[in-house]
N, C-alpha and C. Protein backbone atom coordinates (compact mmCIF):
# COMPACT_ATOMS: atom_id res chain seq x y z
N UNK A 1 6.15 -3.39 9.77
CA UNK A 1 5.94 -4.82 9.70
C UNK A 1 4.55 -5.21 10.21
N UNK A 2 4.03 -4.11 11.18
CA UNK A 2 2.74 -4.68 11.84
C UNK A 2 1.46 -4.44 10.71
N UNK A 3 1.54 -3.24 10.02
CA UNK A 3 0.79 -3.26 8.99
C UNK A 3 1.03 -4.35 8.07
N UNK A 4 1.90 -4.52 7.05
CA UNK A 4 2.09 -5.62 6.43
C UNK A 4 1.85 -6.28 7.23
N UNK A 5 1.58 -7.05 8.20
CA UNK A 5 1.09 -8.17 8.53
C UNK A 5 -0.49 -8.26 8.68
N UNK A 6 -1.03 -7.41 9.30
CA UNK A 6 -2.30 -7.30 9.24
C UNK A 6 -3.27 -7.26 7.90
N UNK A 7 -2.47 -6.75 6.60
CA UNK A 7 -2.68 -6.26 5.59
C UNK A 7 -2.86 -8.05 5.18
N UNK A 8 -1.65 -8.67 5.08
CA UNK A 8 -1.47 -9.84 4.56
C UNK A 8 -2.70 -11.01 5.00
N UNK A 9 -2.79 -11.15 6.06
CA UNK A 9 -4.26 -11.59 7.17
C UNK A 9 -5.30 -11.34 6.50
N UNK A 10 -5.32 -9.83 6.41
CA UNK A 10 -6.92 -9.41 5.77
C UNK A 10 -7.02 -10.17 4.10
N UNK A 11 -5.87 -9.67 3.23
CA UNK A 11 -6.07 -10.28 1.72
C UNK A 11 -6.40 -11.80 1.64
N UNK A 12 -5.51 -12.74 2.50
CA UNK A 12 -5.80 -14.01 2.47
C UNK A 12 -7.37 -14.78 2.95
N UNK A 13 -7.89 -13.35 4.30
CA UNK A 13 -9.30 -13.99 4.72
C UNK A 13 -10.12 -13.40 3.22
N UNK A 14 -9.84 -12.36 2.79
CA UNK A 14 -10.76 -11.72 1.38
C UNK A 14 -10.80 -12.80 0.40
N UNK A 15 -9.94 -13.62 0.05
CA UNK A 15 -9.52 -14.57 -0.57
C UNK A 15 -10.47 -15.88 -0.14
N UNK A 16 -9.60 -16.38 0.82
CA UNK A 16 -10.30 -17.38 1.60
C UNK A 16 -12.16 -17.28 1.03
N UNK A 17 -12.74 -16.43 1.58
CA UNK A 17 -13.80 -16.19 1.62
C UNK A 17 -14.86 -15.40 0.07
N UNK A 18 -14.09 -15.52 -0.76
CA UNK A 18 -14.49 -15.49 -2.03
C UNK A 18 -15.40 -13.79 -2.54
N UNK A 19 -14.13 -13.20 -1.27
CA UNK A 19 -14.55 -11.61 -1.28
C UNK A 19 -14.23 -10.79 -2.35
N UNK A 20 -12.72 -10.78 -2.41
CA UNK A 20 -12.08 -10.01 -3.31
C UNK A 20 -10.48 -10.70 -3.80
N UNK A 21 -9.76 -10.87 -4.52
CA UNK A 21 -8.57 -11.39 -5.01
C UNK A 21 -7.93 -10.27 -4.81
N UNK A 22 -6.62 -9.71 -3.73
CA UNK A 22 -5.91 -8.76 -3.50
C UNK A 22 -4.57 -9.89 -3.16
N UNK A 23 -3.25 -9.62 -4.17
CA UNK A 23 -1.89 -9.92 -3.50
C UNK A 23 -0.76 -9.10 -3.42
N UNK A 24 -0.43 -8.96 -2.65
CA UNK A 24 1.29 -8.38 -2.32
C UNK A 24 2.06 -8.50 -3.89
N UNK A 25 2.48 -7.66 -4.27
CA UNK A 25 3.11 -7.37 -5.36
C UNK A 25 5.14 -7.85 -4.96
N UNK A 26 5.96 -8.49 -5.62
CA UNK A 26 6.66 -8.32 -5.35
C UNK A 26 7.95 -7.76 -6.25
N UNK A 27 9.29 -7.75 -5.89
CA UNK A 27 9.64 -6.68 -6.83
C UNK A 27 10.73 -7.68 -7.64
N UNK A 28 10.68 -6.80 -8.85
CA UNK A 28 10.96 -8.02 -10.13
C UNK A 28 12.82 -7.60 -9.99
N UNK A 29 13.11 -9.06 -9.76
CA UNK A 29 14.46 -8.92 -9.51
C UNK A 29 15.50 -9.70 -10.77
N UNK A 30 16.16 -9.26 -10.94
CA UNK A 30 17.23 -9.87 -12.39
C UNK A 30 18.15 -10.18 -11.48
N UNK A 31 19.01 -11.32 -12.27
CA UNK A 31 20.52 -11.38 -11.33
C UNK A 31 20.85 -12.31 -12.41
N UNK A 32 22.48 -12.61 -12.12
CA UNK A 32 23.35 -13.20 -12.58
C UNK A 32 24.04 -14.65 -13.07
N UNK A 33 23.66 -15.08 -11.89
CA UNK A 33 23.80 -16.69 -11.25
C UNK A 33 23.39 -17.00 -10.41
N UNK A 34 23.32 -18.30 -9.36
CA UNK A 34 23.22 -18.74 -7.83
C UNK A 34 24.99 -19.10 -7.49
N UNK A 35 25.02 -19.17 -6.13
CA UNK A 35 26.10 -19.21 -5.67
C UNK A 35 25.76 -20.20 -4.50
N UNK A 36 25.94 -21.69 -4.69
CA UNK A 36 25.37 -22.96 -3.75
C UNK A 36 26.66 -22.55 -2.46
N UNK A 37 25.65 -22.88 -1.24
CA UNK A 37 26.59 -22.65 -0.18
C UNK A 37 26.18 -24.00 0.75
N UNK A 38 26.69 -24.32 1.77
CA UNK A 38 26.07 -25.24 2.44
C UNK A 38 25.06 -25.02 3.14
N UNK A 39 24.65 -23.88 3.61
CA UNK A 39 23.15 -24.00 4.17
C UNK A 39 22.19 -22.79 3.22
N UNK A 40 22.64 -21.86 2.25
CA UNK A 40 21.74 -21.71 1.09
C UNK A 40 21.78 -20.96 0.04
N UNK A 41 21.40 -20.58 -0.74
CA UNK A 41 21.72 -20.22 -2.21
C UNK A 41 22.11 -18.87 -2.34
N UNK A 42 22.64 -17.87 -2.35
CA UNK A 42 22.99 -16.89 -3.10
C UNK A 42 23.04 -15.73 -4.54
N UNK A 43 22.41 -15.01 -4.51
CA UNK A 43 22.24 -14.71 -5.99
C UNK A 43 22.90 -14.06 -6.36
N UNK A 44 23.82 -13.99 -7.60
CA UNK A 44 24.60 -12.99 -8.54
C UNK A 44 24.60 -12.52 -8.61
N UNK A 45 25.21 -11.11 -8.56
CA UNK A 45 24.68 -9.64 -9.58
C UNK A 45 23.27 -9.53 -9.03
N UNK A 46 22.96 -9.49 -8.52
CA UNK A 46 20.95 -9.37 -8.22
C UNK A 46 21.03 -7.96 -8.32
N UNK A 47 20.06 -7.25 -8.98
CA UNK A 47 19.50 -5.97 -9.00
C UNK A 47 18.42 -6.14 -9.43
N UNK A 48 17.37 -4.98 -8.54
CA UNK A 48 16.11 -4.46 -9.30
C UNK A 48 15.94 -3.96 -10.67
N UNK A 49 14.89 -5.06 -11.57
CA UNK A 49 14.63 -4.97 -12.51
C UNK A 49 13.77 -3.51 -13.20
N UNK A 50 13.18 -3.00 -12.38
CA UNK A 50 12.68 -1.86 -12.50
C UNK A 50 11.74 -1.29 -11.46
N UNK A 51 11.03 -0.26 -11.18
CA UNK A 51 11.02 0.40 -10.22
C UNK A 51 9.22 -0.77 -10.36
N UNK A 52 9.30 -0.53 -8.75
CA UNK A 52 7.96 -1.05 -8.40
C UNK A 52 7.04 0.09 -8.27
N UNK A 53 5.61 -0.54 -8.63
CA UNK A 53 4.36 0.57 -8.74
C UNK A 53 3.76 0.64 -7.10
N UNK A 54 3.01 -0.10 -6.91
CA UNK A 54 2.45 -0.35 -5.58
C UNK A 54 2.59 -1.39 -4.79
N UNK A 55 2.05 -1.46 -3.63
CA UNK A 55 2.75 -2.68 -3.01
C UNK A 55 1.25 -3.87 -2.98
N UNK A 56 0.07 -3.75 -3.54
CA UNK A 56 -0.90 -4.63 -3.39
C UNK A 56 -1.93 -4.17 -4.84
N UNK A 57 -2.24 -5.65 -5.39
CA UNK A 57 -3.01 -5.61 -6.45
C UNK A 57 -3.97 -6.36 -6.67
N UNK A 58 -4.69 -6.11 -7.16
CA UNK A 58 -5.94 -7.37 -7.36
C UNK A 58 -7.49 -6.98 -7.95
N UNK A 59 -8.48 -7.39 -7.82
CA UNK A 59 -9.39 -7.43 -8.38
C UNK A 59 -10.64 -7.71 -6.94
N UNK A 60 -11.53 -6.57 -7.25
CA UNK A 60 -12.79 -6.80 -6.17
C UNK A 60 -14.05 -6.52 -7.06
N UNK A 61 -14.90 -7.01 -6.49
CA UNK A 61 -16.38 -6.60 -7.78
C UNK A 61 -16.06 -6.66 -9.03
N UNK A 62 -15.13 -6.88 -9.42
CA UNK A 62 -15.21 -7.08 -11.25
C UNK A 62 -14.10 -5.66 -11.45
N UNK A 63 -13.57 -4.56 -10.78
CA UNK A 63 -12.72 -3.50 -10.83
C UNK A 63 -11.12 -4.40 -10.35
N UNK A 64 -10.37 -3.39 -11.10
CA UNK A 64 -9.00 -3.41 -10.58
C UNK A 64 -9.07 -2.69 -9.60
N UNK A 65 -7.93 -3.05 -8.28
CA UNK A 65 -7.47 -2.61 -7.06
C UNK A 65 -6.44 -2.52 -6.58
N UNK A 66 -5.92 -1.60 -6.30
CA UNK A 66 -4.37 -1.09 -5.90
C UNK A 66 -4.32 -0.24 -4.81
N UNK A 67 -3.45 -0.82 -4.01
CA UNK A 67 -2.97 0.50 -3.04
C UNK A 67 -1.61 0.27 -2.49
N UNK A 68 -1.37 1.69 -1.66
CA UNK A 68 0.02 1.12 -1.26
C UNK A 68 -0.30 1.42 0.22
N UNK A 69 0.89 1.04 0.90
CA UNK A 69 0.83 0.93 2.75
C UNK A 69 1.78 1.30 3.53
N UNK A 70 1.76 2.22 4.06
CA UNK A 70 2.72 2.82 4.47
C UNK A 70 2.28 2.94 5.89
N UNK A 71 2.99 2.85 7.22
CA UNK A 71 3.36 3.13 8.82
C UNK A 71 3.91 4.38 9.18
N UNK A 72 3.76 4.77 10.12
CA UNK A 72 4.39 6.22 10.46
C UNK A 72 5.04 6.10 11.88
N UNK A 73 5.49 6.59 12.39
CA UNK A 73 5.50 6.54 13.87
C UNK A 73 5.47 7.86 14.48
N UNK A 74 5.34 8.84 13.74
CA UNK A 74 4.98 10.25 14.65
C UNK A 74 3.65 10.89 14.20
N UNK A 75 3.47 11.96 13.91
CA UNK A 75 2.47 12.32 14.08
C UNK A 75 2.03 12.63 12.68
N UNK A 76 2.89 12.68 11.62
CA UNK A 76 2.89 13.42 10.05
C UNK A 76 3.68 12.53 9.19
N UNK A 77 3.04 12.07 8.09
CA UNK A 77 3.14 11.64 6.86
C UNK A 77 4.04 12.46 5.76
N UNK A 78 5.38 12.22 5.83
CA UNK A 78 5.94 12.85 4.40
C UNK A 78 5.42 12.00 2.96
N UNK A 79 4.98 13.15 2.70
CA UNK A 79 4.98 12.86 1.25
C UNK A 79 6.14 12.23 0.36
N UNK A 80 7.52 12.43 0.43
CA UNK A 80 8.42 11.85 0.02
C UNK A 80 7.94 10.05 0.21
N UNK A 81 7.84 9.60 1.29
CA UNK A 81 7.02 7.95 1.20
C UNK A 81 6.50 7.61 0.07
N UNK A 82 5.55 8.54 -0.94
CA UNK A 82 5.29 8.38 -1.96
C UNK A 82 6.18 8.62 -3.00
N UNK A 83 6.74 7.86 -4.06
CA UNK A 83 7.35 8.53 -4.90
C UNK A 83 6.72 8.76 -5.92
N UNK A 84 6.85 9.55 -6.81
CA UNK A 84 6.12 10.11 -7.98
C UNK A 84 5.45 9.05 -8.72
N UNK A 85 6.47 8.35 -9.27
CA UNK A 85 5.73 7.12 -10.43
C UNK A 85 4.77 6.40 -9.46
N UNK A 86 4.82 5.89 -8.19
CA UNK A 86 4.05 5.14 -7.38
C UNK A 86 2.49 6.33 -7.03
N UNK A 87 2.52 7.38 -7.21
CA UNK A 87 1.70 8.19 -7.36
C UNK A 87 0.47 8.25 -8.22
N UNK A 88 1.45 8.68 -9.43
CA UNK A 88 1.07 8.72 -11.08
C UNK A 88 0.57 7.41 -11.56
N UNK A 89 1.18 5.63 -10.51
CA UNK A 89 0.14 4.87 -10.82
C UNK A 89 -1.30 4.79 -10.00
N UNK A 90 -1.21 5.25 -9.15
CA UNK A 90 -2.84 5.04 -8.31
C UNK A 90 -3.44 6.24 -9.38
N UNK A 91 -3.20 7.04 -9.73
CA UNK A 91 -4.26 7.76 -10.13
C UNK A 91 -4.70 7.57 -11.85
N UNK A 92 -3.72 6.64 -12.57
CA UNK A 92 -4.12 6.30 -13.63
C UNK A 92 -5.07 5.40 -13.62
N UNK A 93 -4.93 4.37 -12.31
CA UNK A 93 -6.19 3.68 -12.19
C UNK A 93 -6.98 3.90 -11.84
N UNK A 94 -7.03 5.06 -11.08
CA UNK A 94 -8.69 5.45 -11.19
C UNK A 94 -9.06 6.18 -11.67
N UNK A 95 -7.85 6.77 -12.89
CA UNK A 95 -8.80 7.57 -14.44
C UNK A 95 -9.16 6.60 -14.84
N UNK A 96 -8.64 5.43 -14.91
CA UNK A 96 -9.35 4.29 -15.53
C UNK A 96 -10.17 3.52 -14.84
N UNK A 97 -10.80 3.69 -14.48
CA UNK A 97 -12.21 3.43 -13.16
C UNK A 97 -11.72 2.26 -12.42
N UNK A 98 -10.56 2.50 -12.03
CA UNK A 98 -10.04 1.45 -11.06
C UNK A 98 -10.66 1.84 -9.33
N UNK A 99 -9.85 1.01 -8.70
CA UNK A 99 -10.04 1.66 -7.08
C UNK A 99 -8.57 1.58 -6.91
N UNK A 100 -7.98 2.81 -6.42
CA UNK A 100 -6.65 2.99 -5.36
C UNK A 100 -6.92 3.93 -4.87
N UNK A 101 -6.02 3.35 -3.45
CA UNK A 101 -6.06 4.47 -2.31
C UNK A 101 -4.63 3.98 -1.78
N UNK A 102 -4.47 4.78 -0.66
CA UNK A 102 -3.45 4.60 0.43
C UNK A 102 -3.70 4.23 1.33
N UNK A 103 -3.36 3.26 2.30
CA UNK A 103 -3.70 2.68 3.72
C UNK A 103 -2.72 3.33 4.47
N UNK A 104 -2.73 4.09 5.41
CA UNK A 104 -1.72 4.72 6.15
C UNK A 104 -2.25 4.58 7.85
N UNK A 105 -1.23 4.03 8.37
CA UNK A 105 -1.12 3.54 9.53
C UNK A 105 -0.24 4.38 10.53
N UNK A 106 -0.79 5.14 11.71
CA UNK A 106 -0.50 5.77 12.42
C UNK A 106 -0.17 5.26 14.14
N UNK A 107 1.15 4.64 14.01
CA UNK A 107 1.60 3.38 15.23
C UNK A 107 1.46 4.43 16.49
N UNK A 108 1.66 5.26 16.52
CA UNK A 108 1.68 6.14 17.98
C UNK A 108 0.58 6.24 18.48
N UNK A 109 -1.02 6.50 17.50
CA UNK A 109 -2.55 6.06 17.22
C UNK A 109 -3.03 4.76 17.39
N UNK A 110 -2.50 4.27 17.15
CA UNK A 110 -2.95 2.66 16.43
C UNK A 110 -3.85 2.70 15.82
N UNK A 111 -3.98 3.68 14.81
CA UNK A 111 -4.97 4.19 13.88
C UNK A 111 -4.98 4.18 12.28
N UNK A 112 -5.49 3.46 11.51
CA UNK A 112 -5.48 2.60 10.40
C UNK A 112 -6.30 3.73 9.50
N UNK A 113 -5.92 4.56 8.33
CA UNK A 113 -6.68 5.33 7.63
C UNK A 113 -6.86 4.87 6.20
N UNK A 114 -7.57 4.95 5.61
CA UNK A 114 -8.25 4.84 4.44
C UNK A 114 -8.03 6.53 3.45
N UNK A 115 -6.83 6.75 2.77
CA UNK A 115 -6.97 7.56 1.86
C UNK A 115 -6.85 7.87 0.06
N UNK A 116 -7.75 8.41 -0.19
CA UNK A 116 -8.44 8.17 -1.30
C UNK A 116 -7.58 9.11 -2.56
N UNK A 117 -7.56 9.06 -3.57
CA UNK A 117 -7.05 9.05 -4.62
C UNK A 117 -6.98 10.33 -4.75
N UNK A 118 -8.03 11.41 -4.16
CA UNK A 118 -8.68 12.62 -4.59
C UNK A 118 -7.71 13.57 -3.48
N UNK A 119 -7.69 12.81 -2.57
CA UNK A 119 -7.48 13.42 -1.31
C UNK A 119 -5.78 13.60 -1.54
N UNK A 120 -5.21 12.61 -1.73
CA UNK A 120 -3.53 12.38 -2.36
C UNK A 120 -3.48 13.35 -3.26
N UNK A 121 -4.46 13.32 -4.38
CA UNK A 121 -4.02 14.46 -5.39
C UNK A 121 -3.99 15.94 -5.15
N UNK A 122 -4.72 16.11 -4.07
CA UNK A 122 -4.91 17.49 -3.54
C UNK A 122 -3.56 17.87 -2.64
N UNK A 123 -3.06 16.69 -1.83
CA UNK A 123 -1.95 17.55 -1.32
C UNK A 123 -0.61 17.20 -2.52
N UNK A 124 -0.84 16.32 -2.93
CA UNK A 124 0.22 15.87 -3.79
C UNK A 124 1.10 16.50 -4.72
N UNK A 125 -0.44 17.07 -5.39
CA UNK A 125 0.11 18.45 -6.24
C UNK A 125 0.16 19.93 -6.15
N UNK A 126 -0.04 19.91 -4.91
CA UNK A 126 0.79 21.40 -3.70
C UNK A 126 1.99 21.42 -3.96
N UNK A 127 3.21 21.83 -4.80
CA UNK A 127 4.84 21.23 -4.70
C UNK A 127 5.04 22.03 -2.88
N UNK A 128 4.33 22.67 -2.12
CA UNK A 128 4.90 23.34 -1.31
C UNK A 128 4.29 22.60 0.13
N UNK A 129 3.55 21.57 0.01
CA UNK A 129 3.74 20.49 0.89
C UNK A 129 4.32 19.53 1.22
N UNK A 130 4.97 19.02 2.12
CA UNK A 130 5.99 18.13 2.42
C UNK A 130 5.47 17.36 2.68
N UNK A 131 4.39 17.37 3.88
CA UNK A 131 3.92 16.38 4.61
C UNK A 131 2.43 16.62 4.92
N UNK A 132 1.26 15.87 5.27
CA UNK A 132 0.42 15.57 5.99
C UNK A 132 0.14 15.42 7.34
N UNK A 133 -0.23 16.00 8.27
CA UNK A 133 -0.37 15.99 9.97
C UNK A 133 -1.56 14.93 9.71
N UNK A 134 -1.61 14.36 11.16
CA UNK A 134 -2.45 13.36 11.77
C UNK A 134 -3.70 13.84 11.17
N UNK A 135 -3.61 15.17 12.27
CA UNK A 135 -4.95 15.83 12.03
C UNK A 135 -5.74 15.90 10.75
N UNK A 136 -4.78 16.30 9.74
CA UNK A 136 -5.39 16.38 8.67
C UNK A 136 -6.09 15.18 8.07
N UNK A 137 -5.04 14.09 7.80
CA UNK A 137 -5.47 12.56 7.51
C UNK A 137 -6.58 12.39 8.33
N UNK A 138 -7.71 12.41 9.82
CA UNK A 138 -8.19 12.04 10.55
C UNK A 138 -9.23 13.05 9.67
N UNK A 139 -9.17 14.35 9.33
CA UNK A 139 -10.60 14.97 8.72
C UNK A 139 -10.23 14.99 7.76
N UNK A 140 -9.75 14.64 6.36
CA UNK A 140 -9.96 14.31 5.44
C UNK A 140 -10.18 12.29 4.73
N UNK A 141 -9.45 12.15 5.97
CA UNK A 141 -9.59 10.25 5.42
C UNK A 141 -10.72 9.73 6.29
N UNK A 142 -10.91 8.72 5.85
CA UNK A 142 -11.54 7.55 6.29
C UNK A 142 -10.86 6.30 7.40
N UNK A 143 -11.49 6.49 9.06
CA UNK A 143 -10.09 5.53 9.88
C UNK A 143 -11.19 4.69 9.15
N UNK A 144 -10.17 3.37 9.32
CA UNK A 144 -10.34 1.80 9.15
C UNK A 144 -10.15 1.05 10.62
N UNK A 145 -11.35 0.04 10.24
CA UNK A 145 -11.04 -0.77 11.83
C UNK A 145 -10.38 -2.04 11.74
N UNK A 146 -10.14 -2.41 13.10
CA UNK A 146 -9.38 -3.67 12.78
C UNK A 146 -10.35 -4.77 13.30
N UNK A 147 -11.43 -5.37 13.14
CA UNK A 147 -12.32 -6.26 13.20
C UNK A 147 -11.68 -7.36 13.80
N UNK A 148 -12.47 -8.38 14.44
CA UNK A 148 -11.99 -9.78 14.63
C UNK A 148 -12.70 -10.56 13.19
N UNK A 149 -11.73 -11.48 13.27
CA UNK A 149 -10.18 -11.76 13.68
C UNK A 149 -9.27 -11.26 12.98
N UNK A 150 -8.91 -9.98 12.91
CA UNK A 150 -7.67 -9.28 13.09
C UNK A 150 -7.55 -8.90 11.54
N UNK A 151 -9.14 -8.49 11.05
CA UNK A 151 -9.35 -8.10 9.89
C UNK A 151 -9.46 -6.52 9.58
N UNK A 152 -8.60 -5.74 8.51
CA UNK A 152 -8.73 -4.79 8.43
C UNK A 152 -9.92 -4.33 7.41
N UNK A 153 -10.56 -3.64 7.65
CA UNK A 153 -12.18 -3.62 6.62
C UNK A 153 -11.63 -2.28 5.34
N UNK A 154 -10.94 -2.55 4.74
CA UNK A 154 -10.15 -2.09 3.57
C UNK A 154 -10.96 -1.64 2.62
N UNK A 155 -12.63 -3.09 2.54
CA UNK A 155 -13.22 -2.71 0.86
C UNK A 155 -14.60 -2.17 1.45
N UNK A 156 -14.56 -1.37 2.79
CA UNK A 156 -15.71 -0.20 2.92
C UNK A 156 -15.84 0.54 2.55
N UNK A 157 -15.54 1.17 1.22
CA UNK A 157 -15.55 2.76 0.51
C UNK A 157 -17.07 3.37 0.57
């Protein structure tokens, strides 16, 4: 939640400030009916309409931009966090000269990383890696800082 929040802060000052257009993606939901209650609505049948790609999208410099955001609380990143199709979309966009990366947030650190498309694909398509150590993310990624006021510097590539 602390990432998403910080994340959310930063897109709106990028915004605000006529930096970059980045929003929270949300997930496309179908349902049935409403169900009126006295203090609030209810939805039918609600199910996910189909699988979500990433969790943030938008446009910086004139490129498409995507990434997703993920928290940890120990020391190593499973790869399972990623699922395949959410994978297979960051890297179509940047066969297609997009920008995606991963923001991965290390709460035991309080350490905010920046990882890149190239770097994902390398362990990604190891089938005999599970996971990522700190360590590794720290010499292969890029940390990110958290600036005042409580800005994460995301579009430093």
């Amino acid at each position: 939640m602390f990432l998403e929040n910080v994340i959310n802060k930063t897109i709106s000052w990028l915004w605000q400030n006529n930096i970059a257009y980045i929003e929270k993606k949300s997930l496309n939901i179908v349902f049935k009916g409403v169900e009126k209650t006295s203090k609030n609505n209810n939805l039918i049948g609600a199910k996910v309409a189909k699988k979500s790609t990433v969790d943030y999208i938008g446009c910086y410099n004139g490129k498409f931009i995507c990434f997703e955001a993920k928290s940890v609380n120990i020391d190593r990143f499973s790869l399972d966090n990623i699922k395949q199709h959410q994978f297979d979309y960051l890297r179509l966009i940047d066969r297609n000269g997009g920008i995606s990366f991963l923001i991965l947030f290390f709460s035991q650190y309080n350490e905010f990383y920046y990882l890149d498309i190239d770097f994902l694909s390398s362990v990604y398509k190891n089938k005999e890696i599970k996971s990522v150590t700190y360590e590794e993310v720290k010499k292969n990624s890029r940390e990110l800082t958290l600036e005042f006021p409580g800005i994460l510097n995301i579009l430093s590539f």
